[in-house]
Protein backbone atom coordinates (compact mmCIF):
# COMPACT_ATOMS: atom_id res chain seq x y z
CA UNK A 1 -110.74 42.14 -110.21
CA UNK A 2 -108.94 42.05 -107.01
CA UNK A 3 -107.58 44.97 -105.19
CA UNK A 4 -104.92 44.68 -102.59
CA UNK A 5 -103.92 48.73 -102.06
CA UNK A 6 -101.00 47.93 -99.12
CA UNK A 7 -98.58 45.13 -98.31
CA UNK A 8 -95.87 45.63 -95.68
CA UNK A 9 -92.32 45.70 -96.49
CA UNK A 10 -91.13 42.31 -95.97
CA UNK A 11 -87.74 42.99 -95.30
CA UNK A 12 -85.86 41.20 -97.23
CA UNK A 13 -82.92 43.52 -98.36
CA UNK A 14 -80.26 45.04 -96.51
CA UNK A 15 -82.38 48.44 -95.20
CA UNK A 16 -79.73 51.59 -95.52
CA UNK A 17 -77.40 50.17 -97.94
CA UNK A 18 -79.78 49.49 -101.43
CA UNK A 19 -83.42 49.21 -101.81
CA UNK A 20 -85.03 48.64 -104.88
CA UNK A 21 -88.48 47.91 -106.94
CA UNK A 22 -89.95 45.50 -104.44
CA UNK A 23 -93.14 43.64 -105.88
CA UNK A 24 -95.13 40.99 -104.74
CA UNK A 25 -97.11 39.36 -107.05
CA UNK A 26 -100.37 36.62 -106.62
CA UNK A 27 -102.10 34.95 -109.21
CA UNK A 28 -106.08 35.15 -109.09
CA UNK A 29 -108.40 33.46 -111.90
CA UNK A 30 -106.08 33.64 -114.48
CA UNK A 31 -105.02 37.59 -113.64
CA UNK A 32 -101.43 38.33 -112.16
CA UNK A 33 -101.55 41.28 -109.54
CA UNK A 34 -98.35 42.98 -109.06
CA UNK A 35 -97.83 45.82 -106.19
CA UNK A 36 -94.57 47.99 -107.05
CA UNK A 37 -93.29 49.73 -104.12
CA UNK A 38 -90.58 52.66 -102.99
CA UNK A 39 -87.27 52.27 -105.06
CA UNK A 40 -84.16 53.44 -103.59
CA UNK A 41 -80.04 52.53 -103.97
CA UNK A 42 -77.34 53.09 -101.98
CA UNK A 43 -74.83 54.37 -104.65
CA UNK A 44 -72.60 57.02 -103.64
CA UNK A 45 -72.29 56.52 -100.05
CA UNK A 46 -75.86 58.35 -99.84
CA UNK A 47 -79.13 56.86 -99.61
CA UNK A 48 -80.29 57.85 -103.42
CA UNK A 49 -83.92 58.46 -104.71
CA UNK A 50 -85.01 58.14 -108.32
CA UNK A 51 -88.40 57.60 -110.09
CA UNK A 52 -88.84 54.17 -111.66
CA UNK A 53 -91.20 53.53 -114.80
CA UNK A 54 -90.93 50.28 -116.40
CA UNK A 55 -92.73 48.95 -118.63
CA UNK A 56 -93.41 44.99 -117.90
CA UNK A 57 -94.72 42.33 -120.30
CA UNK A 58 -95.89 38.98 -119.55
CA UNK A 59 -95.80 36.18 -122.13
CA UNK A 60 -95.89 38.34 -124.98
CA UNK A 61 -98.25 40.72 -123.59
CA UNK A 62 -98.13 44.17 -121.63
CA UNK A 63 -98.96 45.02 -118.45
CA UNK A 64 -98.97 48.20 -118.20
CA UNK A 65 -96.76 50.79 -116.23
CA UNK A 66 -94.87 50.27 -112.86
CA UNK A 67 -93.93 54.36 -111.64
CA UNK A 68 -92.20 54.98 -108.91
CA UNK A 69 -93.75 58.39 -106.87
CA UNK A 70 -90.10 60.69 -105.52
CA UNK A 71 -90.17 60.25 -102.13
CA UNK A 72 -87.58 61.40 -99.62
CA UNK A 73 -85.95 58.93 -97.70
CA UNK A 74 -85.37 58.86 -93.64
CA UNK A 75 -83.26 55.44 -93.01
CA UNK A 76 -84.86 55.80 -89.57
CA UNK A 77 -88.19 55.27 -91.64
CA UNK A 78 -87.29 53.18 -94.30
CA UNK A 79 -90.05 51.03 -93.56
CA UNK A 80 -92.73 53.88 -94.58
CA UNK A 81 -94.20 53.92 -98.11
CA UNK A 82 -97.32 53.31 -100.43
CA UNK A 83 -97.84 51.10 -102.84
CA UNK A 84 -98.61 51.56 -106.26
CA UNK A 85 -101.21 48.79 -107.65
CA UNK A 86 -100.81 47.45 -111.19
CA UNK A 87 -102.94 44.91 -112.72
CA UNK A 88 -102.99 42.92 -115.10
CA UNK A 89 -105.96 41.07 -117.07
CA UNK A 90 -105.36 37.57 -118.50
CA UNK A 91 -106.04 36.52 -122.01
CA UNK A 92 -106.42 33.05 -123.39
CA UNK A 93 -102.86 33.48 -124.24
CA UNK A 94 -101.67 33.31 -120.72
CA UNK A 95 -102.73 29.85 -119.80
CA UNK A 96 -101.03 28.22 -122.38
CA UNK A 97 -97.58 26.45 -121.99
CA UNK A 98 -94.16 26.37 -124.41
CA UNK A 99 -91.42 25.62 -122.63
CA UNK A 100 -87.72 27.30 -123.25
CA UNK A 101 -89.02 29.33 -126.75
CA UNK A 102 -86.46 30.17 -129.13
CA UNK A 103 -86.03 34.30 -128.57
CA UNK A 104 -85.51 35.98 -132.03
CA UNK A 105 -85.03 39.70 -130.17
CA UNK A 106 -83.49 38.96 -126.75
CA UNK A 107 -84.02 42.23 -124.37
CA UNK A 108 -81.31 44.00 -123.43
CA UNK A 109 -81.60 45.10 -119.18
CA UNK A 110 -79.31 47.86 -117.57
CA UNK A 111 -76.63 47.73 -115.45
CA UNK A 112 -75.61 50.50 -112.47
CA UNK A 113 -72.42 51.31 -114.78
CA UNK A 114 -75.12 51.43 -117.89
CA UNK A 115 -77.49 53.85 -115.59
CA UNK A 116 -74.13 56.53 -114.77
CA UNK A 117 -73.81 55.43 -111.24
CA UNK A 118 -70.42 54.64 -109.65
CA UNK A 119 -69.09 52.31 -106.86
CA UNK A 120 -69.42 54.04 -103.76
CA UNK A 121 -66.72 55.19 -101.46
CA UNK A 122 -65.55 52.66 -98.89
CA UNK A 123 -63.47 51.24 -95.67
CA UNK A 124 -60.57 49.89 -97.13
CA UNK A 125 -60.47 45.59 -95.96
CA UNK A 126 -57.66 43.70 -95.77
CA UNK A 127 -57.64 39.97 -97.97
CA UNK A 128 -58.24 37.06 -95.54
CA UNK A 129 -56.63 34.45 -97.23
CA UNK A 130 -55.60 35.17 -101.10
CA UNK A 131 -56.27 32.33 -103.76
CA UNK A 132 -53.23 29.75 -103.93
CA UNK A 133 -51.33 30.05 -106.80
CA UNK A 134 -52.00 26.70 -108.24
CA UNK A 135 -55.61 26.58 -107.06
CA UNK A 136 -58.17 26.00 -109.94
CA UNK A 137 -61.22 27.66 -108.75
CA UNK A 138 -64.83 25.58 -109.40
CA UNK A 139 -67.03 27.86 -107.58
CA UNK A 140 -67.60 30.68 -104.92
CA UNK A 141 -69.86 33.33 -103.57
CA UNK A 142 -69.17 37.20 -104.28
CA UNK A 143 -71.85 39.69 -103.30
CA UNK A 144 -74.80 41.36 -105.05
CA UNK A 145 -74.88 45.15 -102.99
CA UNK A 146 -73.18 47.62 -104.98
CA UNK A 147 -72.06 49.01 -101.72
CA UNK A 148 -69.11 45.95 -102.26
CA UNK A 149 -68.59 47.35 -105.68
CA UNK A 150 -64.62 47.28 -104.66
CA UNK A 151 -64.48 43.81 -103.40
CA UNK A 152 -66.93 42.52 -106.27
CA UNK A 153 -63.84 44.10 -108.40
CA UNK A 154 -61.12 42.39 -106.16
CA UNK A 155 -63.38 39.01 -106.33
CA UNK A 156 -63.27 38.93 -109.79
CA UNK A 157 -60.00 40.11 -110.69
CA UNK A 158 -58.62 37.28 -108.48
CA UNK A 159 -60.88 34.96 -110.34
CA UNK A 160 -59.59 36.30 -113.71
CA UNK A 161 -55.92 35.40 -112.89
CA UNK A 162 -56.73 32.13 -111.75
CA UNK A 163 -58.51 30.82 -114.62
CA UNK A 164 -60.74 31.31 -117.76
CA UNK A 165 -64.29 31.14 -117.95
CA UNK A 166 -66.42 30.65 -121.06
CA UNK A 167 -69.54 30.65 -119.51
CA UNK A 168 -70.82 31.60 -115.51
CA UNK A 169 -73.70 29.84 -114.31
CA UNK A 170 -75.13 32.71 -111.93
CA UNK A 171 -77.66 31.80 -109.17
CA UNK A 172 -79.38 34.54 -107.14
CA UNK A 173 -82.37 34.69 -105.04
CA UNK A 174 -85.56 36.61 -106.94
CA UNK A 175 -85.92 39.44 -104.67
CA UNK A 176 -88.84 41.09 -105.75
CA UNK A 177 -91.25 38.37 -106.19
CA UNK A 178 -91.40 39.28 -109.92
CA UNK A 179 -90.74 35.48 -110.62
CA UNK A 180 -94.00 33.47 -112.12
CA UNK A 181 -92.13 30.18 -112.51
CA UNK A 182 -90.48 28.14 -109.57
CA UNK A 183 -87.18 28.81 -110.98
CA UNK A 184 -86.97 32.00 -113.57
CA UNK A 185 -84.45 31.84 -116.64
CA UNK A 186 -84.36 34.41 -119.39
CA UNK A 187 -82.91 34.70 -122.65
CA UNK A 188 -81.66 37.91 -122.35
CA UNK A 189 -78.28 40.99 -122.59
CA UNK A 190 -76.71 42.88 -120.33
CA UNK A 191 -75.87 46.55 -120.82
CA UNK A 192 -72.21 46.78 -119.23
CA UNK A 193 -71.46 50.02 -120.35
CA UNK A 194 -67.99 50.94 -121.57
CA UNK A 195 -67.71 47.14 -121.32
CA UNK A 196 -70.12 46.24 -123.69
CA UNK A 197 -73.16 43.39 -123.82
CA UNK A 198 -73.45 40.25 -121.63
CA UNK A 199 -74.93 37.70 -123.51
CA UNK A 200 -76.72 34.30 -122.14
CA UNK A 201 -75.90 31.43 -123.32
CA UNK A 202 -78.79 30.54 -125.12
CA UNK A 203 -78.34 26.87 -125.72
CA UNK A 204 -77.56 26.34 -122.26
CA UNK A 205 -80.26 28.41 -121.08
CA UNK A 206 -82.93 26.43 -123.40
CA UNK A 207 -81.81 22.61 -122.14
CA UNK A 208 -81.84 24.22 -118.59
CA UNK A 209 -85.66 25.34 -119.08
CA UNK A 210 -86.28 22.09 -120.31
CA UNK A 211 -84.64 20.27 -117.21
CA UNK A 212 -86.83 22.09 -115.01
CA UNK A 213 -89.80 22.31 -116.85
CA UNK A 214 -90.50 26.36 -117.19
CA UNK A 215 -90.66 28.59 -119.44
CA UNK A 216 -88.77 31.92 -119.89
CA UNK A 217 -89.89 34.36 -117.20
CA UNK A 218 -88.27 37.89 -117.95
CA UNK A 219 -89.77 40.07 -115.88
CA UNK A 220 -87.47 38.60 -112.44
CA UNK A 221 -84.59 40.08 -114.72
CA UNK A 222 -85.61 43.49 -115.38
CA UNK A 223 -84.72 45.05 -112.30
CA UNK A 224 -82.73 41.63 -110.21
CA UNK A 225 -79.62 43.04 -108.72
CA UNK A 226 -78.44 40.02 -108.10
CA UNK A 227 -77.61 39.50 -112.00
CA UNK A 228 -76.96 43.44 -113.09
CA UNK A 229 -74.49 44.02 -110.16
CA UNK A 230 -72.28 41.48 -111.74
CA UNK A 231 -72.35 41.95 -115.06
CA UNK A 232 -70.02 45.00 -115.31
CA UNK A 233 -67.51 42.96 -113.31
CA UNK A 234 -67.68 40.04 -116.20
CA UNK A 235 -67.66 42.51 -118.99
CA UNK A 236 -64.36 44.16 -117.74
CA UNK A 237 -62.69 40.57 -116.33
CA UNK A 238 -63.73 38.14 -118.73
CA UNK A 239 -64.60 39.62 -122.28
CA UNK A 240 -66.73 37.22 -124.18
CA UNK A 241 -68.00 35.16 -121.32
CA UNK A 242 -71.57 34.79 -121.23
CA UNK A 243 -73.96 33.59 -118.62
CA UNK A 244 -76.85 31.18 -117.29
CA UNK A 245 -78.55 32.98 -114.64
CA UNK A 246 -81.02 31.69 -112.84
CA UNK A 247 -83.37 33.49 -110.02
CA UNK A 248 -84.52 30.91 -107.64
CA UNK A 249 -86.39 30.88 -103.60
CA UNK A 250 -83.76 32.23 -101.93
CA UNK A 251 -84.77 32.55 -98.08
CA UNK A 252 -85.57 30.18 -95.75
CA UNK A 253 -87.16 27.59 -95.62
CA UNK A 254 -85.30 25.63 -97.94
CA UNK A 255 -87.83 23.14 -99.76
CA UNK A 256 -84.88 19.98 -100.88
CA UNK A 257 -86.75 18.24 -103.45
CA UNK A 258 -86.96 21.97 -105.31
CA UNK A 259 -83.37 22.70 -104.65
CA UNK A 260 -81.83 19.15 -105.74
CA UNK A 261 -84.36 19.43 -109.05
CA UNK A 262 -81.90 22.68 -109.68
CA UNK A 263 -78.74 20.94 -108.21
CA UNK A 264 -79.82 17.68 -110.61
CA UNK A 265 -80.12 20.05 -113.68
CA UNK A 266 -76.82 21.61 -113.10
CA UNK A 267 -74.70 18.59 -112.51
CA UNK A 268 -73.97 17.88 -116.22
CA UNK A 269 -72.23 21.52 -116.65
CA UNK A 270 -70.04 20.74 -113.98
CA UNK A 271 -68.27 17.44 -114.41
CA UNK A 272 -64.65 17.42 -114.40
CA UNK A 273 -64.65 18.10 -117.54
CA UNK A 274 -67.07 20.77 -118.00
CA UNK A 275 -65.49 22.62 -115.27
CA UNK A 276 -62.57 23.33 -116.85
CA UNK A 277 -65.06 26.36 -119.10
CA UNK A 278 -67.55 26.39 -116.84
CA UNK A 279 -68.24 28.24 -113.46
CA UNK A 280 -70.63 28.86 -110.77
CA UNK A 281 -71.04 32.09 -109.08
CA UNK A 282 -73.92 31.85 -106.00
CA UNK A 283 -74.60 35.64 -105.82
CA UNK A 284 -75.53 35.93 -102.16
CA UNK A 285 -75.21 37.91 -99.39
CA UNK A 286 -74.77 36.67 -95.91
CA UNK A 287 -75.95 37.52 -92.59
CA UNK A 288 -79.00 40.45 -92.61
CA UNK A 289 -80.40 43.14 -90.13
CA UNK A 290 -78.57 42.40 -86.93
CA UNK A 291 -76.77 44.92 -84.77
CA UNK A 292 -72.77 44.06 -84.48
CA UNK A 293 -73.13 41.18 -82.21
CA UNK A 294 -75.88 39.05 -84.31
CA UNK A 295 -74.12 39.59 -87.63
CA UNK A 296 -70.78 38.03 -85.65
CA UNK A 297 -72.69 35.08 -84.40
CA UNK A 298 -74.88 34.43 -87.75
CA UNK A 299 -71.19 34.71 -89.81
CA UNK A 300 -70.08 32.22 -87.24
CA UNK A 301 -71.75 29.71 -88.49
CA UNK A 302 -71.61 30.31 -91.86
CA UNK A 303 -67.95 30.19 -91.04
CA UNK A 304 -68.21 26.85 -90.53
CA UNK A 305 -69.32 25.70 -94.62
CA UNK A 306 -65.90 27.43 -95.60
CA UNK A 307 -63.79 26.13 -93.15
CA UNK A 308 -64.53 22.38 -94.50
CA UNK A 309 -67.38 22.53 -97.46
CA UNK A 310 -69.24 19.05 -97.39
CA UNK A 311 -72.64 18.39 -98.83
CA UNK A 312 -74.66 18.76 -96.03
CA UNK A 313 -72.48 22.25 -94.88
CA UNK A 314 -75.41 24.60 -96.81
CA UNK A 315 -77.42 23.83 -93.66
CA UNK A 316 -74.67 26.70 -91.54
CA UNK A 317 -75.12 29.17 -93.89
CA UNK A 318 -77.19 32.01 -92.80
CA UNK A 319 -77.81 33.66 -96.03
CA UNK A 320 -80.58 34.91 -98.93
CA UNK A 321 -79.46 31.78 -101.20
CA UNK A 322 -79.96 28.66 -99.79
CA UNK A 323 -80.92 27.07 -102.66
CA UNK A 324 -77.59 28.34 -104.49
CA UNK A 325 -75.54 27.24 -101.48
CA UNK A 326 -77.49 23.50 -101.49
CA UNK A 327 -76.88 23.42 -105.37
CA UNK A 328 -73.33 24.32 -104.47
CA UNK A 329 -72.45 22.07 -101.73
CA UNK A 330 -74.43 19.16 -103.32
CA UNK A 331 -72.38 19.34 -106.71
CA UNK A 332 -69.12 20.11 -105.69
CA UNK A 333 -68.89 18.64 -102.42
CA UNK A 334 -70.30 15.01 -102.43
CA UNK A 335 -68.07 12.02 -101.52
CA UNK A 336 -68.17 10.57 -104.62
CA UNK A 337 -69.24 10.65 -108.23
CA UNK A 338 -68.46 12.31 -111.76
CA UNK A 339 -68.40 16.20 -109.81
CA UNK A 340 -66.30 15.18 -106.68
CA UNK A 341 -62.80 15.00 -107.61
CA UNK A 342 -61.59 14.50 -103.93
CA UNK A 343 -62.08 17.04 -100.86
CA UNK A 344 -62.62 20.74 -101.57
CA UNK A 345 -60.74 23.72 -99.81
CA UNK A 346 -62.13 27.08 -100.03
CA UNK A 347 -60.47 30.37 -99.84
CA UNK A 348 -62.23 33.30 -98.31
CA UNK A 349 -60.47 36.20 -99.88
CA UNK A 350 -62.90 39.06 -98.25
CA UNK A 351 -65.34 39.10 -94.69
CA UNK A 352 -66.94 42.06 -94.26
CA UNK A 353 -69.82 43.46 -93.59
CA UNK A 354 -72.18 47.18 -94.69
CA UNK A 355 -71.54 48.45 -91.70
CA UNK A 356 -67.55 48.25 -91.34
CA UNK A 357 -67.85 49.49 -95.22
CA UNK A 358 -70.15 52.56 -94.87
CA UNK A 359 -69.82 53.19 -91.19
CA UNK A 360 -73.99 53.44 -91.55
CA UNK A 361 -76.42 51.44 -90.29
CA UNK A 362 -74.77 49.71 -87.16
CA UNK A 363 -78.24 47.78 -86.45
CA UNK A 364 -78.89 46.85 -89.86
CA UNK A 365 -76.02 44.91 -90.81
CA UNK A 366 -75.38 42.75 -94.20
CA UNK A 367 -72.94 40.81 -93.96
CA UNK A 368 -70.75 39.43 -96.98
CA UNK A 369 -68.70 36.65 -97.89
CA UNK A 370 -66.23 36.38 -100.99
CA UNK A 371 -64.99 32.93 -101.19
CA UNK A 372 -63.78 30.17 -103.97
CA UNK A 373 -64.57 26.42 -103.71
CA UNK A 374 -61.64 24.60 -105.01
C-alpha cells in the first residue's frame, strides 16, 4: 500500500467560476490510487458547495467511496483544502485486456439540468459575427463552464438552424485525471432532464476503441464537465442525436504522434461525405487565470487560428484542448485530401470571457471562444 495524504491543487480549472471533483490518480504494482479533493460549482452566480459521494468502479470492480467533506468556500482561498485518500486493491482481473466490450447495461451519468441547477445570471454579449446563411457548419468550439450556459444555448441554437446532426463527435480534455487509458471512451447515457437521455453511439464508439487500442474507461465520465455541460444543450437542439465523446490530454505540452493517432482515427467520420451527419464539437475553453491584460494577449493569438484555420494554426491556440484543436485543424484544414474540400472560414459568433460575464474574478479570467469551422 501506498499512501499519498496531500497533493496541491494543480490549477487547472477556471478558480471562481466552477470547481469540481479533482482527482489525481497513479498506478503502483497493479493498485490504482485515487485522491478526491474539494468539489465546488459556480451555478447561480454564487460560488456553491455540495457534498459529493460517488461510488466508482474499475473494470468491473468497486472501489469504494469518493465523499466530499462541506466546506465553506473563500474565492480568496480557493486554493485551501484536504484531500480525501481512496484506494483501491488490484485483482487478477485488472491486468487483463479486452478492448471496446460490448456494454449490455450502459450507465446513465447526470447532467446540471438532471441535478436541479439552472444557468446562472449573466452580462448580456453582443454576436461577433453570426453564421452565414448558406454556411454548412463542419466543426467549432463552444464552451464547457456552465457560467456560459446562455451562449452554450445561443451556440447551439445557431448550430440547429444551420444544419442536422445525427451524431456529435465530442472531444474534451479529462480534467480530473480520472482517465486510466491514453484516450478514455465510454459506452454510456446522459440524463438531460426534461430533455430526456443522450445516448452514444455505440458502434461508433466500439471501432473508435479499436482504432486506438483502449478499452472503455468510465470513470473520466462520471463527473467530466466537459461532456455533461453539453448534453442538455443536444437534448433540447437536436432530439435523437447521439454522441462519441472522447476525454483526451488536454494541456500543454502537446505530444503529436498521440494527437494525430486521435486525428488518424477520426478522419473516416469526417469525409465529405460523412460530414454531411456527422459533427465535431472541441469542448474547450480558452485563455485561463490571467488578470484583464493576459487574457487579451493569450485570446490574441488564439485569434489568429480563426481568422484563417490551417493545419498547423492549433499551435496559436492558448487553450485546455490542444489535442481537440490539432485533431481539428489537422482534419478539416489540410491542403488536400478526402476531408479538405477547399479553404475553411470560421465564424466566431461569441468572445467573451468569466469575468465580463460574472463581473467576479478580474485576476482569474477564462476566457471563451464560440466559433464554427466551415
Amino acid at each position: 500500500m501506498v499512501i499519498f495524504p496531500f497533493f496541491l491543487d494543480q490549477g487547472q480549472y477556471a478558480n471562481p467560476l466552477s470547481r469540481a471533483l479533482f482527482v489525481n490518480k497513479q498506478h503502483h504494482g497493479g493498485c490504482v490510487i485515487f485522491v478526491a479533493k474539494r468539489i465546488t460549482e459556480f451555478s447561480t452566480g454564487k460560488l456553491a458547495e455540495r457534498n459529493c459521494k460517488e461510488e466508482i468502479s474499475f473494470r468491473g470492480g468497486s472501489f469504494c467511496l469518493a465523499k466530499e467533506t462541506p466546506h465553506l468556500a473563500n474565492k480568496k482561498n480557493i486554493f485551501s483544502f484536504f484531500a480525501a485518500l481512496l484506494i483501491f486493491a488490484s485483482t487478477s482481473s485488472c491486468s487483463r485486456h479486452t478492448l471496446a466490450p460490448a456494454v449490455t447495461d450502459a450507465p446513465t451519468f447526470p447532467t446540471w439540468i438532471s441535478q436541479g441547477l439552472t444557468e446562472p445570471s449573466v452580462a448580456t454579449v453582443n454576436e461577433c459575427q453570426a453564421l452565414p446563411k448558406d454556411a454548412f457548419p463542419l466543426a467549432g468550439t463552444v464552451s464547457h463552464h456552465l457560467l456560459a450556459g446562455r451562449y452554450i444555448d445561443g451556440w447551439f441554437k445557431a448550430l440547429a438552424k444551420a444544419r442536422k446532426v445525427k451524431t456529435f463527435f465530442i472531444i474534451s480534455p479529462s480534467h480530473y485525471g480520472l482517465s486510466t487509458q491514453e484516450w478514455s471512451l465510454c459506452e454510456c447515457n446522459w440524463d438531460a432532464g426534461e430533455y430526456g437521455l443522450v445516448h452514444t453511439d455505440a458502434k461508433t464508439e466500439r471501432e473508435l476503441c479499436k482504432s486506438l487500442g483502449v478499452e472503455y474507461d468510465k470513470n473520466a465520465f462520471r463527473i467530466e464537465h466537459g461532456f455533461s455541460t453539453l448534453m442538455p444543450y443536444i437534448a433540447k437542439y437536436f432530439p435523437g442525436a447521439k454522441v462519441c465523446a472522447m476525454a483526451v490530454e488536454g494541456e500543454p505540452p502537446l505530444r503529436q504522434a498521440q494527437a494525430q493517432k486521435l486525428t488518424d482515427a477520426l478522419l473516416p467520420y469526417f469525409t465529405r461525405e460523412k460530414c454531411r451527419e456527422n459533427f465535431l464539437i472541441i469542448s474547450s475553453d480558452f485563455s485561463h487565470h490571467g488578470n484583464a491584460e493576459e487574457t487579451k494577449k493569450k485570446d490574441g493569438y488564439s485569434s489568429k487560428f480563426f481568422e484563417s484555420p490551417s493545419a498547423k494554426g492549433w499551435f496559436f491556440c492558448v487553450c485546455d484542448n490542444r489535442q481537440g484543436m490539432y485533431a481539428l485543424s489537422n482534419i478539416f484544414c489540410k491542403e488536400a485530401g478526402e476531408n479538405s474540400g477547399g479553404q475553411k472560414k470560421c465564424s466566431v459568433l461569441y468572445h467573451t470571457n468569466s469575468f465580463e460575464l460574472s463581473g467576479e474574478g478580474g485576476d482569474d479570467i477564462t476566457s471563451y471562444f464560440f466559433t464554427f469551422l466551415y
